[in-house]
N, C-alpha and C. Protein backbone atom coordinates (compact mmCIF):
# COMPACT_ATOMS: atom_id res chain seq x y z
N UNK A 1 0.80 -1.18 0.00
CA UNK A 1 0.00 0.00 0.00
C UNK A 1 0.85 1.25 0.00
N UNK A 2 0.44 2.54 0.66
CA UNK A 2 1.44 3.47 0.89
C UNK A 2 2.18 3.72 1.86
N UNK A 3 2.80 2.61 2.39
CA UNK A 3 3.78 2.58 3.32
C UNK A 3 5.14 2.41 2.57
N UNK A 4 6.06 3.39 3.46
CA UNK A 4 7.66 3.15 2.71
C UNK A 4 8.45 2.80 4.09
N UNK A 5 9.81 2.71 4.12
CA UNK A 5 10.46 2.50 5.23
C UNK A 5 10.13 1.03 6.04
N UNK A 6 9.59 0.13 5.61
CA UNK A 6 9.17 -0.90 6.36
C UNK A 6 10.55 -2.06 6.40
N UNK A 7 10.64 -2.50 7.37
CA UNK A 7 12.03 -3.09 7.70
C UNK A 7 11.66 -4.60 6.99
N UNK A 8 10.80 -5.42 6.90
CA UNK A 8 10.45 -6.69 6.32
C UNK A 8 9.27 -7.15 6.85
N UNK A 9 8.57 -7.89 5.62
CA UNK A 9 7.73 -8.51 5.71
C UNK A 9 7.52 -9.90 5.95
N UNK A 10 6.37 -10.17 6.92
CA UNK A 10 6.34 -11.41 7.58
C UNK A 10 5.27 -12.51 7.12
N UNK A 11 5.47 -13.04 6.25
CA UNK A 11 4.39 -14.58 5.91
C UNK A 11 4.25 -15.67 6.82
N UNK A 12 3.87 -15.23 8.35
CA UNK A 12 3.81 -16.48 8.68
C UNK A 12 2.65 -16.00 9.38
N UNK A 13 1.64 -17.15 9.64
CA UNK A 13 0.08 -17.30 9.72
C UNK A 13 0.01 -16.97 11.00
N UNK A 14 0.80 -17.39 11.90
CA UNK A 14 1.00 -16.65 13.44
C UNK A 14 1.02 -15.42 13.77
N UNK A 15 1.97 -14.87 12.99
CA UNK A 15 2.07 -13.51 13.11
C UNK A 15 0.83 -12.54 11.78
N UNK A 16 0.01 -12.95 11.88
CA UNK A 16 -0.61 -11.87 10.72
C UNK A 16 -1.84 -11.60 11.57
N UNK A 17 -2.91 -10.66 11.35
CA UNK A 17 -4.17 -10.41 12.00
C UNK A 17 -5.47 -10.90 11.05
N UNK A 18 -4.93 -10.59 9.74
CA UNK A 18 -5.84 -11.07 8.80
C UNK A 18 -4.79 -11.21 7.56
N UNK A 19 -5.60 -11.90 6.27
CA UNK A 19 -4.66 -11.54 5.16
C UNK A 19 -3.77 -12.90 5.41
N UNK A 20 -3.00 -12.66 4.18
CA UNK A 20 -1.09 -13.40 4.27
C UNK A 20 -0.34 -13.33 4.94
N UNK A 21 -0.26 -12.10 6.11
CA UNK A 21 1.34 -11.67 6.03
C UNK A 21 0.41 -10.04 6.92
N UNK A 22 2.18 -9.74 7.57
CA UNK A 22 1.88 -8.24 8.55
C UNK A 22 3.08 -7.84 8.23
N UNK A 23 3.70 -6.70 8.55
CA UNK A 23 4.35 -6.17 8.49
C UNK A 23 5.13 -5.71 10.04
N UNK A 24 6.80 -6.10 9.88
CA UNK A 24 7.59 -6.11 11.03
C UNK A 24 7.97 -5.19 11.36
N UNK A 25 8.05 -4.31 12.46
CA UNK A 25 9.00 -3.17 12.73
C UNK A 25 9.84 -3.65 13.89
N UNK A 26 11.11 -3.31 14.08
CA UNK A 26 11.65 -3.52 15.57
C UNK A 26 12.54 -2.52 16.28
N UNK A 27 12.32 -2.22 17.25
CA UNK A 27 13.44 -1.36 18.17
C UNK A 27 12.76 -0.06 17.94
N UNK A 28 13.65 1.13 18.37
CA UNK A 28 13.50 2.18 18.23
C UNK A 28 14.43 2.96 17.67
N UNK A 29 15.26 2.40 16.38
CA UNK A 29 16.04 2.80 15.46
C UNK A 29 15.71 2.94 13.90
N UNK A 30 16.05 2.63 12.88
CA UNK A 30 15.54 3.23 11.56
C UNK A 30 14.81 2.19 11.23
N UNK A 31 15.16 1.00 12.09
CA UNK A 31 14.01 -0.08 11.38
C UNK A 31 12.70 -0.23 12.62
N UNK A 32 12.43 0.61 13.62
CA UNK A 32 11.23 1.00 14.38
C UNK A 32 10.59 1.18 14.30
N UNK A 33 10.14 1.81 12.74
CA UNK A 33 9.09 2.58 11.83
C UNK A 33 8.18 2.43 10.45
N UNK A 34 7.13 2.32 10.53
CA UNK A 34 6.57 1.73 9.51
C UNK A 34 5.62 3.28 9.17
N UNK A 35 6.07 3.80 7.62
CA UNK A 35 5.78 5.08 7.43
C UNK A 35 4.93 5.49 5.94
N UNK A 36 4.11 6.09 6.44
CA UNK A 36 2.93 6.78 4.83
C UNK A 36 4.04 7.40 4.11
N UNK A 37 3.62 7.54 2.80
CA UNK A 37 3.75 8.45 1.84
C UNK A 37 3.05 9.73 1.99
N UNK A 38 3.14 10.43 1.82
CA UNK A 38 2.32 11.81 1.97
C UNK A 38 1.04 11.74 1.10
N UNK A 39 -0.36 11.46 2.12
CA UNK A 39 -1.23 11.34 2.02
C UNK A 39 -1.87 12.97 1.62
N UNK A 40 -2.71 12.71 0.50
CA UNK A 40 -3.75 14.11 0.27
C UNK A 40 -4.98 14.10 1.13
N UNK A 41 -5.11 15.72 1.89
CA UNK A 41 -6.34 15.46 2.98
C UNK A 41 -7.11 16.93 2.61
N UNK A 42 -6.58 17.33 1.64
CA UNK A 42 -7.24 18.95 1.29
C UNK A 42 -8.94 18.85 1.27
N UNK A 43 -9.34 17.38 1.05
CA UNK A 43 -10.85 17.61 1.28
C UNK A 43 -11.29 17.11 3.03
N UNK A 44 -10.35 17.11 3.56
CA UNK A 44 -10.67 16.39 5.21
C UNK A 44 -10.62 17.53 5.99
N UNK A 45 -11.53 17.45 7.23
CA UNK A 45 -11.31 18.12 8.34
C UNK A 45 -10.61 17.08 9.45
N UNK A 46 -9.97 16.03 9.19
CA UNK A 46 -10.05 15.32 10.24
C UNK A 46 -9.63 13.71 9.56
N UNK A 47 -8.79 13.06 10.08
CA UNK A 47 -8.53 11.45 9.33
C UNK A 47 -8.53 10.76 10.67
N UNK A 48 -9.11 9.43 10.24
CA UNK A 48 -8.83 8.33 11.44
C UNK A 48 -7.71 7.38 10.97
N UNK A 49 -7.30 6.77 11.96
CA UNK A 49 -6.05 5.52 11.61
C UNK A 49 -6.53 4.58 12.54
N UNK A 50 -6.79 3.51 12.01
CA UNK A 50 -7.15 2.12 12.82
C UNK A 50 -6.20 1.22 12.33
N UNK A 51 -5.39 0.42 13.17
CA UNK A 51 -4.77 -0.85 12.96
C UNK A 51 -4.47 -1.99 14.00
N UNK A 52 -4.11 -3.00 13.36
CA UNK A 52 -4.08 -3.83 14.43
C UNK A 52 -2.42 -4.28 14.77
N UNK A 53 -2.23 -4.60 16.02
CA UNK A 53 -0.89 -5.09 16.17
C UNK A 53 -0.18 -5.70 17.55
N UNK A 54 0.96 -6.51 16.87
CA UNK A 54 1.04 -8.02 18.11
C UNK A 54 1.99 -7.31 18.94
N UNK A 55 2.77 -7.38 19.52
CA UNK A 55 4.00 -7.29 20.08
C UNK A 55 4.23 -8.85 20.59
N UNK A 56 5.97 -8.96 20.17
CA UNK A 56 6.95 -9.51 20.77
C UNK A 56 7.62 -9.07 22.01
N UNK A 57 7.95 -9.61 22.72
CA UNK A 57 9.27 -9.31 23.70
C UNK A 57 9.51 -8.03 23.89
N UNK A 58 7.91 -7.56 24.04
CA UNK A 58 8.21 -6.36 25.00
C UNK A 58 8.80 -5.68 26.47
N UNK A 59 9.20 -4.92 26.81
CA UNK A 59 9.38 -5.25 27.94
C UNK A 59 8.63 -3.29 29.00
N UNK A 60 8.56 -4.10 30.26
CA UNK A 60 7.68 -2.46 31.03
C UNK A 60 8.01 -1.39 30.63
N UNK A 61 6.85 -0.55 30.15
CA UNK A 61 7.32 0.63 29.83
C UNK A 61 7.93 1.26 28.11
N UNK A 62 7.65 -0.14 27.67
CA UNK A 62 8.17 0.13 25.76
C UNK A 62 6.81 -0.06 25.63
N UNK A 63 6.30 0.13 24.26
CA UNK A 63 5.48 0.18 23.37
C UNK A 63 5.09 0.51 22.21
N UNK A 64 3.92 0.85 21.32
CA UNK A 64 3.97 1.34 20.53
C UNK A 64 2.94 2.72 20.19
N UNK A 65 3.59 3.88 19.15
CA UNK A 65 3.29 5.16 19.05
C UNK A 65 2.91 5.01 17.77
N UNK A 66 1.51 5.93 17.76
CA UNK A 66 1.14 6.71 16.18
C UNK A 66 1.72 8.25 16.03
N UNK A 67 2.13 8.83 14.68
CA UNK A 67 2.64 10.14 15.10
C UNK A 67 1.81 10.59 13.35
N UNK A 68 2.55 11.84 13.79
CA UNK A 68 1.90 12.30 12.29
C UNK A 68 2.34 13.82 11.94
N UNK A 69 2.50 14.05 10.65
CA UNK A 69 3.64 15.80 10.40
C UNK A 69 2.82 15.93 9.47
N UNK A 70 2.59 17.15 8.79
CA UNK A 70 1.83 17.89 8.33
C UNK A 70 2.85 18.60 7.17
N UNK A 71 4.18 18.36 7.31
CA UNK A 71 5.32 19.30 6.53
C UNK A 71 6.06 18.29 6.61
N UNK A 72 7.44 18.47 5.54
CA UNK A 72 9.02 18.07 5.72
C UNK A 72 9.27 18.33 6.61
N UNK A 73 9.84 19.69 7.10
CA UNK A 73 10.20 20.18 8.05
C UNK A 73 9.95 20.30 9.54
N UNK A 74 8.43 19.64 9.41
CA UNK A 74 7.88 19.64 10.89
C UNK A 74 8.18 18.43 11.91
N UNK A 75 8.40 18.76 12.77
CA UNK A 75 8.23 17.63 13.97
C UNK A 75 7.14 16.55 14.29
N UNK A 76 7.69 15.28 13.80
CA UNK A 76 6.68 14.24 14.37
C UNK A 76 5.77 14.60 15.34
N UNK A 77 4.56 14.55 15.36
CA UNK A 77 3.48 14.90 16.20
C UNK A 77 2.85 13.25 16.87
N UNK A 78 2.55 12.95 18.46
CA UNK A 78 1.97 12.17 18.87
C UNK A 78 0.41 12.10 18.89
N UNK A 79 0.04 11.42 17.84
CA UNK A 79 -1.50 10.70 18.02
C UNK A 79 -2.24 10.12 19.26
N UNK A 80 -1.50 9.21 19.25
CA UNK A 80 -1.38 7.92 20.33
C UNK A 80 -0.61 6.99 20.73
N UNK A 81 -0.51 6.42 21.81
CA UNK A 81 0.38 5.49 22.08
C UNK A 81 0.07 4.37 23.19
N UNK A 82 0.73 3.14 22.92
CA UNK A 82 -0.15 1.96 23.87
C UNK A 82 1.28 1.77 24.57
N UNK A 83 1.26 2.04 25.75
CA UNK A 83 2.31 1.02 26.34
C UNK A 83 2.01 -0.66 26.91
N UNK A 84 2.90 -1.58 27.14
CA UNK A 84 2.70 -2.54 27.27
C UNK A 84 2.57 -2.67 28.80
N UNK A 85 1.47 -3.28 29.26
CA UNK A 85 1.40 -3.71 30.74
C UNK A 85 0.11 -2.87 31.08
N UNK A 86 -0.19 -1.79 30.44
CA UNK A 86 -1.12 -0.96 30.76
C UNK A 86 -1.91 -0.68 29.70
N UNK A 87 -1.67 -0.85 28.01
CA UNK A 87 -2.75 -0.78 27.24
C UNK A 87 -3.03 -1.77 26.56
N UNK A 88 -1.84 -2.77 26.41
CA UNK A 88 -2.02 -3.96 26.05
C UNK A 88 -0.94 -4.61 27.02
N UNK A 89 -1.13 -6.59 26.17
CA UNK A 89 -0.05 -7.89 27.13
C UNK A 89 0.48 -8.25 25.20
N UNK A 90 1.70 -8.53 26.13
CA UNK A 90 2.85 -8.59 24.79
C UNK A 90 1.89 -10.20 24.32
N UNK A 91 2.12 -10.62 22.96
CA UNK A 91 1.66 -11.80 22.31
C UNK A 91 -0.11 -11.34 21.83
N UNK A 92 -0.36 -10.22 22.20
CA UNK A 92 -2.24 -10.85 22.12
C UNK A 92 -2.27 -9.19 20.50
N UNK A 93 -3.00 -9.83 19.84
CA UNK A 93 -3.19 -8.57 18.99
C UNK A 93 -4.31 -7.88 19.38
N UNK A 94 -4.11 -6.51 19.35
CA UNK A 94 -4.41 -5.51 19.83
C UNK A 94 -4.76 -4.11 18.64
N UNK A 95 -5.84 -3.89 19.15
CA UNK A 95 -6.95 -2.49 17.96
C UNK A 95 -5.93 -1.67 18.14
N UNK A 96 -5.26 -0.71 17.34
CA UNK A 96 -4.41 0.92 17.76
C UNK A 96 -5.63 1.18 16.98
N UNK A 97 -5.70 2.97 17.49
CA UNK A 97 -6.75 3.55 16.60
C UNK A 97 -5.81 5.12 16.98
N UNK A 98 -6.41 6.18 16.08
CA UNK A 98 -5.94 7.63 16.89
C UNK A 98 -6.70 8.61 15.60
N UNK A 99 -7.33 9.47 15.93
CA UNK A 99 -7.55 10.60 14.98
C UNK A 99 -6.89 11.58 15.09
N UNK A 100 -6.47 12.91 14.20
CA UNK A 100 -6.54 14.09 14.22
C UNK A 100 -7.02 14.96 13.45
N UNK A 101 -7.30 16.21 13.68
CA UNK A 101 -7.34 16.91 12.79
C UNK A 101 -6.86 17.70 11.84
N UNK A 102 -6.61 17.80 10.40
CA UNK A 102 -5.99 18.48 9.19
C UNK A 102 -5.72 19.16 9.65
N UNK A 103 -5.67 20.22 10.39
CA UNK A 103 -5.67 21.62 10.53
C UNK A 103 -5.16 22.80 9.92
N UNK A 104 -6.22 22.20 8.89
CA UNK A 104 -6.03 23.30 6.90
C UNK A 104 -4.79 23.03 6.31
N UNK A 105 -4.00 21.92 6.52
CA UNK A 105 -2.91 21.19 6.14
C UNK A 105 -3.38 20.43 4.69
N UNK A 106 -2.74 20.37 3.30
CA UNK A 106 -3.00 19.54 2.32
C UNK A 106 -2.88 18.30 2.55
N UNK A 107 -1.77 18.13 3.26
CA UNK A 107 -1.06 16.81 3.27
C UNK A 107 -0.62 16.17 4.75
N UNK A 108 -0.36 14.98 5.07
CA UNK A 108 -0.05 14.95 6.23
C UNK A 108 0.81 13.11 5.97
N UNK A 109 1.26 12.78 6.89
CA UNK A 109 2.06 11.54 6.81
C UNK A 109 2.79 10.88 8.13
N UNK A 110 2.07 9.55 7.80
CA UNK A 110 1.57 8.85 9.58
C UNK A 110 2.50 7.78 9.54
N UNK A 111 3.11 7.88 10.69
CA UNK A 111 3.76 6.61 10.69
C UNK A 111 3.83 6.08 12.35
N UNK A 112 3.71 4.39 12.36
CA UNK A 112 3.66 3.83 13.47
C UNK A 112 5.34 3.29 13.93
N UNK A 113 5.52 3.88 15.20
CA UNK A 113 6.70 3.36 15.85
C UNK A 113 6.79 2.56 17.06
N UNK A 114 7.81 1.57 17.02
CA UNK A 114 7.79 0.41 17.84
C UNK A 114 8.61 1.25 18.72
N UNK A 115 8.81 1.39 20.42
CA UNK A 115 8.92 1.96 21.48
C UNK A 115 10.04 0.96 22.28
N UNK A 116 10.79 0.40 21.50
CA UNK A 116 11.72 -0.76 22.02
C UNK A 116 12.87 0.14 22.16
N UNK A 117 13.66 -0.94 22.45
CA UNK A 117 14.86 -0.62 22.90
C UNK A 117 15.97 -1.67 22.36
N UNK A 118 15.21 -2.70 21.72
CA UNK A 118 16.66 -3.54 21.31
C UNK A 118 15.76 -4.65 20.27
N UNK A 119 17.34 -5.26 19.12
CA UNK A 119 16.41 -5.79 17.70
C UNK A 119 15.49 -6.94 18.36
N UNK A 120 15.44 -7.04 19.29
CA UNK A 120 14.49 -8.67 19.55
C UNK A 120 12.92 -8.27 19.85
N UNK A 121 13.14 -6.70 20.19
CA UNK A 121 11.74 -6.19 20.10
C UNK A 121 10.79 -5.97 19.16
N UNK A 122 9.79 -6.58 18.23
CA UNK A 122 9.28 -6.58 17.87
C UNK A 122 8.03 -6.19 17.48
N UNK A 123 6.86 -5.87 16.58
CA UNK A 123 5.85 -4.91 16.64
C UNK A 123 5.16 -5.48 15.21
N UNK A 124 4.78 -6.44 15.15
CA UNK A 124 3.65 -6.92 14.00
C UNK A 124 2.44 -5.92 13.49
N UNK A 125 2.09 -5.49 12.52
CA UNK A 125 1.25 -4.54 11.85
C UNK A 125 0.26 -5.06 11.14
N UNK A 126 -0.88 -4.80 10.98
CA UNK A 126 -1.70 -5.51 10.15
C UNK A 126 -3.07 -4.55 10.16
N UNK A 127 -4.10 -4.87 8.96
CA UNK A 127 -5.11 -3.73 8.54
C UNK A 127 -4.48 -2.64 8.75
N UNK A 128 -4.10 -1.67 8.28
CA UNK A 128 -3.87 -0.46 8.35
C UNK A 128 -5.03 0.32 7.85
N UNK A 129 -5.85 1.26 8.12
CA UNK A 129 -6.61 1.65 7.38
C UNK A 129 -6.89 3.48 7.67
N UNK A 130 -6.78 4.27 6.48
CA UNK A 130 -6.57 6.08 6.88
C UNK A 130 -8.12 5.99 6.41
N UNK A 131 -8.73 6.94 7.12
CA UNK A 131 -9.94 7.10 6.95
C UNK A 131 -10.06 9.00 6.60
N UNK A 132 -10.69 9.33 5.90
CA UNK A 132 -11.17 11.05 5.52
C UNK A 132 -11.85 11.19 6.23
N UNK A 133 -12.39 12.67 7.23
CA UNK A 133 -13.37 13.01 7.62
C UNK A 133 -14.13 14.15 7.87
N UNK A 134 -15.05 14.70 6.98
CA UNK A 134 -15.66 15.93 6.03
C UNK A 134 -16.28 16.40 7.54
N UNK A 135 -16.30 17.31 7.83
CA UNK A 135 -17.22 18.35 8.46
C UNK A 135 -18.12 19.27 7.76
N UNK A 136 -19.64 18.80 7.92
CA UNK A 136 -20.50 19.73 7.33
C UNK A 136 -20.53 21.38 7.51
């Protein structure tokens, strides 16, 4: 779909939510991140992001973050974020969801980050889905 930056993809029936296959992120280094293309929102007041996702070998206090920039130049912005022990239990797949609003922005570009700390940490991805949302 329009994800770039994705560290590898996973075909095994264990690790998927639906479908073939999820998509791996691990740690909190360049392969942590599973990232949009710069999505068009000039007709949105507002987008949702729903997805689903497993964790591996998490450990207290790591987890995983939605973020989202509006520019090149701008600073990753926090959506949402699940830590482990308190929004989810490592192994069980788990709903992420987070909205925001355009805020008269054309464009914007979302990406989910795994909150680890080392490569054994893991972060399975699956349904991804950006939703538009018009204000009358």
């Amino acid at each position: 779909g329009n994800f770039v930056e994705k560290e590898c993809v996973t075909r095994s029936p264990k690790k998927r939510y639906s479908g073939s296959w999820s998509v791996r992120i691990r740690d909190d280094n360049g392969s942590g991140r599973l990232k949009t293309n710069w999505e068009d929102v000039s007709r949105y007041s507002a987008l949702k992001v729903n997805f689903w996702f497993l964790s591996k070998k998490l450990k207290k206090g790591e987890g995983v973050s939605l973020e989202f920039k509006c520019s090149d130049n701008a600073e990753w912005v926090l959506a949402a974020k699940w830590v482990i022990g308190k929004d989810f239990r490592d192994g069980i797949w788990t709903r992420g969801f987070g909205s925001i609003s355009t805020l008269g922005h054309s464009k914007v570009k979302f990406r989910i980050r795994c909150m680890g700390n080392n490569k054994k940490d893991s972060i399975f991805i699956d349904d991804v889905a950006l939703t538009g949302l018009v204000t009358e």
